[in-house]
C-alpha atoms as a PDB file:
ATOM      1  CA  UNK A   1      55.987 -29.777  39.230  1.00  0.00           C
ATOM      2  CA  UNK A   2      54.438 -30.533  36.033  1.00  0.00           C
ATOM      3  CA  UNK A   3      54.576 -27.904  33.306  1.00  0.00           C
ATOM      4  CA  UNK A   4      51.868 -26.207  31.799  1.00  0.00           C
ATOM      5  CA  UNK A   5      49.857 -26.445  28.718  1.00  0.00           C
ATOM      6  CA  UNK A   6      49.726 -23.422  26.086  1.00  0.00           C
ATOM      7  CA  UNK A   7      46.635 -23.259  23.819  1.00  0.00           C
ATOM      8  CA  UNK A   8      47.317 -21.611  20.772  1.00  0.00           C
ATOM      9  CA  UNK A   9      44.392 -20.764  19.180  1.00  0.00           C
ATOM     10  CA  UNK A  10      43.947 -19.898  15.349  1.00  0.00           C
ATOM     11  CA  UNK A  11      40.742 -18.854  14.137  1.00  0.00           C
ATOM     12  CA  UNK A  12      39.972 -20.077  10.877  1.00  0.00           C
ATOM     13  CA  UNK A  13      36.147 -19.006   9.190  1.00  0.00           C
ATOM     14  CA  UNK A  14      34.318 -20.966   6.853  1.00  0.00           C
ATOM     15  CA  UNK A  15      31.352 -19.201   5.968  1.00  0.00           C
ATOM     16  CA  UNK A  16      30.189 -19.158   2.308  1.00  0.00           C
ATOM     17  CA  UNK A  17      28.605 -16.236   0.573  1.00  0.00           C
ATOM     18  CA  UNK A  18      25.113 -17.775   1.474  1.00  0.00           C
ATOM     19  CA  UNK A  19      25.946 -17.820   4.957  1.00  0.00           C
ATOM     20  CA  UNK A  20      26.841 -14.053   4.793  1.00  0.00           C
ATOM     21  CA  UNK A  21      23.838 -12.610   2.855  1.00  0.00           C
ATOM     22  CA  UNK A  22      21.338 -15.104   5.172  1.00  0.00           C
ATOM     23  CA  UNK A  23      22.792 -13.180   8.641  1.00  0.00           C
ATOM     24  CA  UNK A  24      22.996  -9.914   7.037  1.00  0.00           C
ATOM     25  CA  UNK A  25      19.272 -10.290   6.005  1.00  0.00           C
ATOM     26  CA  UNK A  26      18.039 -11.542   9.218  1.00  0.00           C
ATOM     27  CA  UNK A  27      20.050  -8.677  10.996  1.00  0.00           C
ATOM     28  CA  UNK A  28      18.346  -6.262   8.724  1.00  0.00           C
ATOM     29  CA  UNK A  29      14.782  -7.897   9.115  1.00  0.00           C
ATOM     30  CA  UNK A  30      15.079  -7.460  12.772  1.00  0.00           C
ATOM     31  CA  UNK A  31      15.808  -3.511  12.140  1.00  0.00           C
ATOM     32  CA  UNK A  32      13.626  -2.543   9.439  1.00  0.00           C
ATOM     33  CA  UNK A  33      10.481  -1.202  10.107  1.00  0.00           C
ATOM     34  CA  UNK A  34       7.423  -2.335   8.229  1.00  0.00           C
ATOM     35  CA  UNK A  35       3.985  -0.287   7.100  1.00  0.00           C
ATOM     36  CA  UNK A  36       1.927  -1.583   4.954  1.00  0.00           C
ATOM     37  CA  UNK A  37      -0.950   0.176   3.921  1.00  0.00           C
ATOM     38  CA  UNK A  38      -3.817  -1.083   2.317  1.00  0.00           C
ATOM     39  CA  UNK A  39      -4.597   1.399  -0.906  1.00  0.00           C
ATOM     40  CA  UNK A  40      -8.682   2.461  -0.496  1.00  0.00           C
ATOM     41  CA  UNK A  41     -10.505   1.079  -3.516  1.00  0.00           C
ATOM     42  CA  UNK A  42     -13.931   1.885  -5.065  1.00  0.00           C
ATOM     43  CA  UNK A  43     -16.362  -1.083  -4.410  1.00  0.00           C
ATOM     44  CA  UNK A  44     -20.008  -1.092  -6.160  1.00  0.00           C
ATOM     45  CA  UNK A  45     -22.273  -3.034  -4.093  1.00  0.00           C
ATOM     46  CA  UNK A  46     -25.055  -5.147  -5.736  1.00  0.00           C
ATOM     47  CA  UNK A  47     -27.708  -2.790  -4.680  1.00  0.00           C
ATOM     48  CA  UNK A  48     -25.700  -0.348  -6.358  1.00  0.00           C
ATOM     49  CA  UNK A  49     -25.317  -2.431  -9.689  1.00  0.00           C
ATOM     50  CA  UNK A  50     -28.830  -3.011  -9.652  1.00  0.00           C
ATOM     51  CA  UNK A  51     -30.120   0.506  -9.446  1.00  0.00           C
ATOM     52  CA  UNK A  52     -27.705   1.283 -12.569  1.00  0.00           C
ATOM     53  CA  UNK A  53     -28.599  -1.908 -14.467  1.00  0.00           C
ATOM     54  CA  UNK A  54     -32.440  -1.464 -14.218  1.00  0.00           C
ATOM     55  CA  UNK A  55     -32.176   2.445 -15.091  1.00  0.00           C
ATOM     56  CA  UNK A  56     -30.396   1.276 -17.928  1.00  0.00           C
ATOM     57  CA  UNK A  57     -32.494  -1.919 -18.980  1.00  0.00           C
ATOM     58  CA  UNK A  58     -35.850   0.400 -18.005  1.00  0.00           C
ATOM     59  CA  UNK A  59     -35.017   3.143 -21.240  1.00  0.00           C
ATOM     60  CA  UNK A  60     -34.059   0.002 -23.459  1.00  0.00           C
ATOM     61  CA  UNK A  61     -36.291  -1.960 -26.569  1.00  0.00           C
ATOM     62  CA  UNK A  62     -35.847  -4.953 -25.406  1.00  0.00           C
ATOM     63  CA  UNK A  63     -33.026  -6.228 -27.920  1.00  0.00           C
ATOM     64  CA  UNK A  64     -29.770  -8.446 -26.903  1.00  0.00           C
ATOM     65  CA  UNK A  65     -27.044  -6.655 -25.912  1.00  0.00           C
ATOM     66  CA  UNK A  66     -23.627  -7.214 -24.279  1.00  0.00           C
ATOM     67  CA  UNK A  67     -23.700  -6.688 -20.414  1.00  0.00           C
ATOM     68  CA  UNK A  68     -20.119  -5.141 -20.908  1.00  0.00           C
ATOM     69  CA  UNK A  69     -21.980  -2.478 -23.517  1.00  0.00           C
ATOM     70  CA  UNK A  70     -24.264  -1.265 -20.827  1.00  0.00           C
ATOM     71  CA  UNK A  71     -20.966  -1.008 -18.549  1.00  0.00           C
ATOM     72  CA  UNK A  72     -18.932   0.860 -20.864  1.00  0.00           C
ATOM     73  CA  UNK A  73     -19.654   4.512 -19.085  1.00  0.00           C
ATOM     74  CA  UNK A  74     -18.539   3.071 -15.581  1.00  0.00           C
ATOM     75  CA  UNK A  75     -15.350   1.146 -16.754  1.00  0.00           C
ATOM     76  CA  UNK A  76     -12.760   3.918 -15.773  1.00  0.00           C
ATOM     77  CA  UNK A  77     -10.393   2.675 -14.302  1.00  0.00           C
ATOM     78  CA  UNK A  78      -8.816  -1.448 -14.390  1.00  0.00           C
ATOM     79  CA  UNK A  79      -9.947  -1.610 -10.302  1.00  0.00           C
ATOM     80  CA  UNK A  80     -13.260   0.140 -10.940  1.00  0.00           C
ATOM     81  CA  UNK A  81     -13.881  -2.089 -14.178  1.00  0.00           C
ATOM     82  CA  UNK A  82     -13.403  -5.141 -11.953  1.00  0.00           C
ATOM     83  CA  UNK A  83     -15.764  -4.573  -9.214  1.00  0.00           C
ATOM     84  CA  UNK A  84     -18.312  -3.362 -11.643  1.00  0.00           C
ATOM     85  CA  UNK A  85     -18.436  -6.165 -14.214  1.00  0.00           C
ATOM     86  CA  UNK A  86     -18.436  -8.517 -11.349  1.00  0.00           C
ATOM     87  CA  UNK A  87     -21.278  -6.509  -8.964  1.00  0.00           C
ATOM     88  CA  UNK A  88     -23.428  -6.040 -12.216  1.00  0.00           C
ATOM     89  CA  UNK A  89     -23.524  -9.560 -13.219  1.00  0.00           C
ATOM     90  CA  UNK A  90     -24.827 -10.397  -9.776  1.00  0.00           C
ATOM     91  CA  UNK A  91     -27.396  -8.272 -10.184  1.00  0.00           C
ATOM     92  CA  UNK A  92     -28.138  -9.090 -13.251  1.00  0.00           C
ATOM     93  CA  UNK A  93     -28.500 -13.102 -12.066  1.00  0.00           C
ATOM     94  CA  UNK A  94     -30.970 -11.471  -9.699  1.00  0.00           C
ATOM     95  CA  UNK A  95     -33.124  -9.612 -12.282  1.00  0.00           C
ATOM     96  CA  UNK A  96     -32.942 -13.093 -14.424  1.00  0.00           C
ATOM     97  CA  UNK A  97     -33.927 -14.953 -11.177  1.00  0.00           C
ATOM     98  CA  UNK A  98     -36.987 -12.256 -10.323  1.00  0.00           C
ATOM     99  CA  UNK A  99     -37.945 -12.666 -14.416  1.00  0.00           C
ATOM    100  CA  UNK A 100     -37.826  -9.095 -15.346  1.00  0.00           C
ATOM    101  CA  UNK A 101     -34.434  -9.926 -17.441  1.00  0.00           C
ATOM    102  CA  UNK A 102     -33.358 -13.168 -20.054  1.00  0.00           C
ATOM    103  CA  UNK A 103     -29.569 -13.752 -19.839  1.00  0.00           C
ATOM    104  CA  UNK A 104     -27.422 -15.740 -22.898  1.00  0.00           C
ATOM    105  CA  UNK A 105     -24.030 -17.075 -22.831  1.00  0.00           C
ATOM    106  CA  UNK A 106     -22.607 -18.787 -26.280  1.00  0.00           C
ATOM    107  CA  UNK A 107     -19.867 -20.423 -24.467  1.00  0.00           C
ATOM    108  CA  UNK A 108     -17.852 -20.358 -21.462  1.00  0.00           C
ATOM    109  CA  UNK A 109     -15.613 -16.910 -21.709  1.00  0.00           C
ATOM    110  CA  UNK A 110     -18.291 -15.607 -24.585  1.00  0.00           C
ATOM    111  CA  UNK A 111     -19.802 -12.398 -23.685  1.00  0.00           C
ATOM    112  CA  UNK A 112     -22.645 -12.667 -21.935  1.00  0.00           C
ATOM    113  CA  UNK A 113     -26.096 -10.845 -23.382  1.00  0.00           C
ATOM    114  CA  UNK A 114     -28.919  -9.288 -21.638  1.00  0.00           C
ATOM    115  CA  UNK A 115     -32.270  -7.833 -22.717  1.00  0.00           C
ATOM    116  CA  UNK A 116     -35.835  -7.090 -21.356  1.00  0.00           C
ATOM    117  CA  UNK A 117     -38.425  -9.950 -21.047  1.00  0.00           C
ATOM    118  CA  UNK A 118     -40.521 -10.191 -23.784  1.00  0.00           C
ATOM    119  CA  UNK A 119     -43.420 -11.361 -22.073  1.00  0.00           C
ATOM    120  CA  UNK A 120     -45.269  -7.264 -22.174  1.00  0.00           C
ATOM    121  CA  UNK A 121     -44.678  -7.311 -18.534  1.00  0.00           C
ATOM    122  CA  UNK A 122     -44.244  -3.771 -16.948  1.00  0.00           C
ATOM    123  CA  UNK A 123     -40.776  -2.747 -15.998  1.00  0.00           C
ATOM    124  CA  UNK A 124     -41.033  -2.619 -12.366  1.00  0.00           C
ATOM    125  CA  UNK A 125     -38.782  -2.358  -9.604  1.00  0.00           C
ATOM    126  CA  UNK A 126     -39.261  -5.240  -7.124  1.00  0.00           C
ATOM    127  CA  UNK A 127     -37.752  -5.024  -3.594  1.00  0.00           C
END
């Protein structure tokens, strides 16, 4: 009869510290519960940047000035500031497209100017 075989078995671990962190951050990924919520921010629309720009250009002499001075009484806040500078210049490429504004630009990053036409045409809303 033949004799049998014992199996001693010795556990022996050889994780590193990576090894640890990676399956203790995958076991608390799996249990964690996410919410993200997206914060509500104030948007001008172009329509909106346009009805301010031309109340604004309509009571002016017709002299150069910085698009960021006409802005200065909307520019609360860093999120407001950035959706107004960017709507207003839109509408402002509009105005200069329809000819009832002249736009300059020194250089690239330079503020950018804005004044009536000089032409005598009447201030008039078009749209």
């Amino acid at each position: 009869m033949p004799e049998g075989m014992r199996t001693i078995r010795v556990r022996q671990y050889t994780a590193i510290i990576y090894d640890l962190l990676k399956a203790y951050a995958e076991q608390r990924r799996r249990t964690t519960k996410r919410v993200h919520v997206v914060p509500r921010r104030t948007v001008w629309s172009i329509k909106d940047a346009r009805q301010r720009l031309e109340a604004l250009i309509g009571q002016w002499t017709g002299e150069w000035m910085a698009l960021s001075k006409y802005l200065e009484q909307y520019l609360g806040s860093p999120d407001v500031a950035r959706t107004a500078v960017a709507s207003s210049f839109g509408a402002t490429l509009e105005m200069a497209r329809e000819g009832l504004v002249e736009i300059s630009q020194a250089e690239p990053f330079a503020p950018i100017y804005v004044r009536k036409r000089e032409d005598g045409a009447a201030w008039q809303r078009i749209g």
